[in-house]
N, C-alpha and C. Protein backbone atom coordinates (compact mmCIF):
# COMPACT_ATOMS: atom_id res chain seq x y z
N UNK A 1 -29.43 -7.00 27.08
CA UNK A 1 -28.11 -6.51 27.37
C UNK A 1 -28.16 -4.98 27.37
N UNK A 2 -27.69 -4.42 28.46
CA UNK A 2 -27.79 -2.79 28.10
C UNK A 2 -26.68 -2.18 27.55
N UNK A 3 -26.67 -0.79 27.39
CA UNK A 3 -25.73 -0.66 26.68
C UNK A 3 -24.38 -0.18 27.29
N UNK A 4 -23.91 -0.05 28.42
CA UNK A 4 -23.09 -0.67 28.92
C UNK A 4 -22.39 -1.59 28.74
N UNK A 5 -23.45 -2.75 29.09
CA UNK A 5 -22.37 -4.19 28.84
C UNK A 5 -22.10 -4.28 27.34
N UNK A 6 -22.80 -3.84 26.52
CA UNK A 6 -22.78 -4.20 24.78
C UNK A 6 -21.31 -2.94 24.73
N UNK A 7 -21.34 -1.87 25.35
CA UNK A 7 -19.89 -0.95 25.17
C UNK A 7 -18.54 -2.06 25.68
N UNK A 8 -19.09 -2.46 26.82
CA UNK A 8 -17.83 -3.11 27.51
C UNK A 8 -17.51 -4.77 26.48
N UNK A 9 -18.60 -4.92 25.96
CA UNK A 9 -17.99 -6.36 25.16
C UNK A 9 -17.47 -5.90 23.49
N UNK A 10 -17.53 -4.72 23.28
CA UNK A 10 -17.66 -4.11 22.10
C UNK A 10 -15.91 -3.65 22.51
N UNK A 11 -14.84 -3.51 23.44
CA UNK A 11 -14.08 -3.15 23.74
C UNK A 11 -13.33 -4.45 24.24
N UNK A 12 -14.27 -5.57 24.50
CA UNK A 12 -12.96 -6.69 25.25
C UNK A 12 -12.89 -7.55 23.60
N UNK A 13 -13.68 -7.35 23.20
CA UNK A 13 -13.71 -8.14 21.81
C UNK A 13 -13.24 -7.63 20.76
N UNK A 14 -12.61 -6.08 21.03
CA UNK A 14 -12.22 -5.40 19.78
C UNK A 14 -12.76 -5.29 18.66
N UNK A 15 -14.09 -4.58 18.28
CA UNK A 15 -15.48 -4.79 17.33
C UNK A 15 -14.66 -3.49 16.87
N UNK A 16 -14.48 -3.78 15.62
CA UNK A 16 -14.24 -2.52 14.74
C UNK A 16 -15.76 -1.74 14.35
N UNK A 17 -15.41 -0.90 13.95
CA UNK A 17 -17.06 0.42 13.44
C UNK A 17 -17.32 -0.30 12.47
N UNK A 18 -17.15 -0.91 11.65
CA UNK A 18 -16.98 -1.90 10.48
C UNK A 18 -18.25 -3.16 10.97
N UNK A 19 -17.69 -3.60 11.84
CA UNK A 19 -17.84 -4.97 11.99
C UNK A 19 -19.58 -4.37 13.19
N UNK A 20 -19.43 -3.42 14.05
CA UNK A 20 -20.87 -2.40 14.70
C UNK A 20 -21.51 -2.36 13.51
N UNK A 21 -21.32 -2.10 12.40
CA UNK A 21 -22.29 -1.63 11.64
C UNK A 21 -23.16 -2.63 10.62
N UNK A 22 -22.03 -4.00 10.29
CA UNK A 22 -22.33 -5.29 9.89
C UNK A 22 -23.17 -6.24 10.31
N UNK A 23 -23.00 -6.21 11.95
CA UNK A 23 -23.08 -7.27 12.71
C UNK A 23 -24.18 -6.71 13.77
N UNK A 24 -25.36 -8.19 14.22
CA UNK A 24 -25.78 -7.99 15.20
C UNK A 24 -25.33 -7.99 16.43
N UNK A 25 -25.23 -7.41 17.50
CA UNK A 25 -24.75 -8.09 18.99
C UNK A 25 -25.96 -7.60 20.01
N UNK A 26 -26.34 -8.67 19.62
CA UNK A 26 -27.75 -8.06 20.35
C UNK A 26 -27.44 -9.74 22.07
N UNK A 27 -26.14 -10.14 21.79
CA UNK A 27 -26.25 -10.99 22.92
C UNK A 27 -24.61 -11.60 23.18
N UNK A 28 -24.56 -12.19 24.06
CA UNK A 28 -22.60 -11.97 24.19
C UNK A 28 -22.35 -13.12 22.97
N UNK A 29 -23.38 -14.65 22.77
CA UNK A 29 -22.69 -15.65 21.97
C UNK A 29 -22.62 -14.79 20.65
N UNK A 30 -23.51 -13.94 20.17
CA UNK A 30 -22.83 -13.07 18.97
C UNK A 30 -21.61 -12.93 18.69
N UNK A 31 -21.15 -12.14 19.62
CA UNK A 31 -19.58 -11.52 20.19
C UNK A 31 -18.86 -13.23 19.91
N UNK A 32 -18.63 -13.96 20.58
CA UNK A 32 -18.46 -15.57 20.74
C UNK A 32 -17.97 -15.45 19.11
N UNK A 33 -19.17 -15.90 18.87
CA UNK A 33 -18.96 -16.57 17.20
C UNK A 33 -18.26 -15.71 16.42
N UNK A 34 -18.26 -14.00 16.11
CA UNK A 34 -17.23 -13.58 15.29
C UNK A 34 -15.58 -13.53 16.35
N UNK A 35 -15.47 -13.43 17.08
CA UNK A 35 -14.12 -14.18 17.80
C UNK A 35 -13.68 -15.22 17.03
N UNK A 36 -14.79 -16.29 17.24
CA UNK A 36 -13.95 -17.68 17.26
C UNK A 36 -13.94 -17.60 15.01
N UNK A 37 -14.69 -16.96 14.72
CA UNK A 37 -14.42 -16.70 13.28
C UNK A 37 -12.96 -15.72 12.84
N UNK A 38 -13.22 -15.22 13.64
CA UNK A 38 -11.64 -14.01 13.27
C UNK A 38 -10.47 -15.52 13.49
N UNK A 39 -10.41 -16.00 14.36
CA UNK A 39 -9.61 -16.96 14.69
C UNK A 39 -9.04 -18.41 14.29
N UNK A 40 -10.42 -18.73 13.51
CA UNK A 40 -10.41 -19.80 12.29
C UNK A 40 -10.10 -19.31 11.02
N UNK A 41 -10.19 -17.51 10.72
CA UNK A 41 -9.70 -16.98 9.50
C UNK A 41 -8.00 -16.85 9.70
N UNK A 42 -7.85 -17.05 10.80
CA UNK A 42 -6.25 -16.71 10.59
C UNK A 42 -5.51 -18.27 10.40
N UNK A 43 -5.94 -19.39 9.88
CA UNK A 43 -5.32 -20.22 10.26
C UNK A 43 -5.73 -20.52 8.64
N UNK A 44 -4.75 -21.92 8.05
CA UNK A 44 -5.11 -22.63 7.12
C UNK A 44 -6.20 -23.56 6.88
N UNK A 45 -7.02 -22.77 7.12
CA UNK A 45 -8.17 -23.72 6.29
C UNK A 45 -8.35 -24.78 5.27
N UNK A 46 -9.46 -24.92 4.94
CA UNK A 46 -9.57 -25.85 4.19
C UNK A 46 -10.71 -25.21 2.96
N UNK A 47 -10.80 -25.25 1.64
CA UNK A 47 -11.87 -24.56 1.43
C UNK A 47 -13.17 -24.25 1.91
N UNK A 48 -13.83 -25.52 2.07
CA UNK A 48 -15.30 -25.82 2.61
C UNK A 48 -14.91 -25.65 4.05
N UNK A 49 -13.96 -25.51 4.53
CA UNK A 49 -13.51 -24.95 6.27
C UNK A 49 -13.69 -23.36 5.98
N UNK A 50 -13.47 -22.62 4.99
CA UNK A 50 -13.45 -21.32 5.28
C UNK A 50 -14.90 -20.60 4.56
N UNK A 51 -15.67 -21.77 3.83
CA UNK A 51 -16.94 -21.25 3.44
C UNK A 51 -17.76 -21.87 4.40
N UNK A 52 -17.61 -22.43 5.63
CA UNK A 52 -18.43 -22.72 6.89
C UNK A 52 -18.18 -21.42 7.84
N UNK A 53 -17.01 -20.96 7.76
CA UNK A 53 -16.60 -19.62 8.74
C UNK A 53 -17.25 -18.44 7.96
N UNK A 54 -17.78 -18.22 6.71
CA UNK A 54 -18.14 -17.33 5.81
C UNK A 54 -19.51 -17.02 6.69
N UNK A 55 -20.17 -18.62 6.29
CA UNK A 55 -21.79 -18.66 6.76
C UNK A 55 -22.30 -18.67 7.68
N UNK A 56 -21.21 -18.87 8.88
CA UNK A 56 -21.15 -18.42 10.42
C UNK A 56 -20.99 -17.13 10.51
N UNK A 57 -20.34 -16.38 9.96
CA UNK A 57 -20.39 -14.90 10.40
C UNK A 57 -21.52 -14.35 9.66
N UNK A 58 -21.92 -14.87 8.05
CA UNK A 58 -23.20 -13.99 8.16
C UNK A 58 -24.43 -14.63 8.89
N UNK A 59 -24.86 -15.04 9.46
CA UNK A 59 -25.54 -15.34 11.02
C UNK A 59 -25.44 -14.47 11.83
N UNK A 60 -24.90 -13.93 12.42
CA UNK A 60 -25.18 -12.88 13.03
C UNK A 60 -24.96 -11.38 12.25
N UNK A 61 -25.55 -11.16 11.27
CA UNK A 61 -25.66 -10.20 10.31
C UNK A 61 -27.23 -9.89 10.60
N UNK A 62 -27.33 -8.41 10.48
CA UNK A 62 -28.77 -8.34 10.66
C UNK A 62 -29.88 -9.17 9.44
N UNK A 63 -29.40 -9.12 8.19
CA UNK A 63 -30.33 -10.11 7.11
C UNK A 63 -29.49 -11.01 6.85
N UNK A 64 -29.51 -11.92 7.45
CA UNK A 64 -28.48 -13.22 7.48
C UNK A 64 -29.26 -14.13 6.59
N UNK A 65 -30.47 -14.11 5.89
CA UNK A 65 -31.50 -14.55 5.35
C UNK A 65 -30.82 -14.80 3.60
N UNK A 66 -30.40 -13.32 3.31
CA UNK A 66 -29.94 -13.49 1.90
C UNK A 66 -28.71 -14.50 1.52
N UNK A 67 -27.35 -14.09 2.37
CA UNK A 67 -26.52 -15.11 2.51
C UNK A 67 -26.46 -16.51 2.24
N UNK A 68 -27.64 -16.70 3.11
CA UNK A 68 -27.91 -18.55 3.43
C UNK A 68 -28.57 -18.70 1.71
N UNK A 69 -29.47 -17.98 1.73
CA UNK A 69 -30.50 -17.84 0.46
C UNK A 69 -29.03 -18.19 -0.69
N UNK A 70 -28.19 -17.28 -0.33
CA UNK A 70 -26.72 -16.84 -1.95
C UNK A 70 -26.26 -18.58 -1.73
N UNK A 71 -25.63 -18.58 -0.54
CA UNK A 71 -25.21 -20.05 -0.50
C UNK A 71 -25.90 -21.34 -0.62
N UNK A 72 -26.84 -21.64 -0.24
CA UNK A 72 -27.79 -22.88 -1.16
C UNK A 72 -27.83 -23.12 -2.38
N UNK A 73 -28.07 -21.72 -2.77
CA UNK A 73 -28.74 -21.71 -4.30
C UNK A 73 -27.18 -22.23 -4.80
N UNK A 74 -25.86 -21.75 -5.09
CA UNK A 74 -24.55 -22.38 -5.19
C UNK A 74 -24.73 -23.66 -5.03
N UNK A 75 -24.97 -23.99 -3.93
CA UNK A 75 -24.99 -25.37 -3.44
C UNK A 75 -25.81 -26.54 -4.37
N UNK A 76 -26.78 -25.75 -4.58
CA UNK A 76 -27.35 -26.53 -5.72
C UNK A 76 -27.38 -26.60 -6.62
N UNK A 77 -26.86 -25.89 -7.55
CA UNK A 77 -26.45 -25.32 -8.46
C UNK A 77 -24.93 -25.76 -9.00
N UNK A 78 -24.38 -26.27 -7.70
CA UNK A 78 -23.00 -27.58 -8.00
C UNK A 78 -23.83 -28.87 -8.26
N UNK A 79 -24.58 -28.94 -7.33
CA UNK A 79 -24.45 -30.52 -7.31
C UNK A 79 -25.95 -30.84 -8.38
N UNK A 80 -26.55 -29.46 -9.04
CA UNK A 80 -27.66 -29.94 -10.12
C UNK A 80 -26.68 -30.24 -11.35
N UNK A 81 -25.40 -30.48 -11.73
CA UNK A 81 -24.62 -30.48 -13.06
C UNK A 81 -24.43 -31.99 -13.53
């Protein structure tokens, strides 16, 4: 993607400096998934509905590695009791 199109999707998607500096967009479904996350955060969730939208947005985080790593270990860590 050059940087052009990454300016022009960085403007139809409304990417705060915040969210540039967080987030990879190294491709448009990037862009995609924090959309459709901003959009499932505005609605009533469900708990485990809004810790699936958590672990979707850190995915496209440049170390999206630790996240998954934070959330398992939780995960197991419930259900080792």
């Amino acid at each position: 993607m050059t940087d052009e199109e990454k300016n022009k999707l960085f403007k139809d998607f409304d990417i705060t400096e915040e969210e540039k500096r967080r987030y990879v967009f190294d491709e448009l479904r990037d862009f995609q998934i924090l959309d459709l996350c901003r959009k499932l955060e505005k609605l009533d969730l469900s708990s485990s509905d809004r810790k699936a939208v958590e672990m979707a947005k850190s995915q496209i985080e440049d170390d999206w590695r630790t996240p998954l790593l934070t959330y398992l270990q939780k995960l197991l860590t419930e259900y080792s009791r």
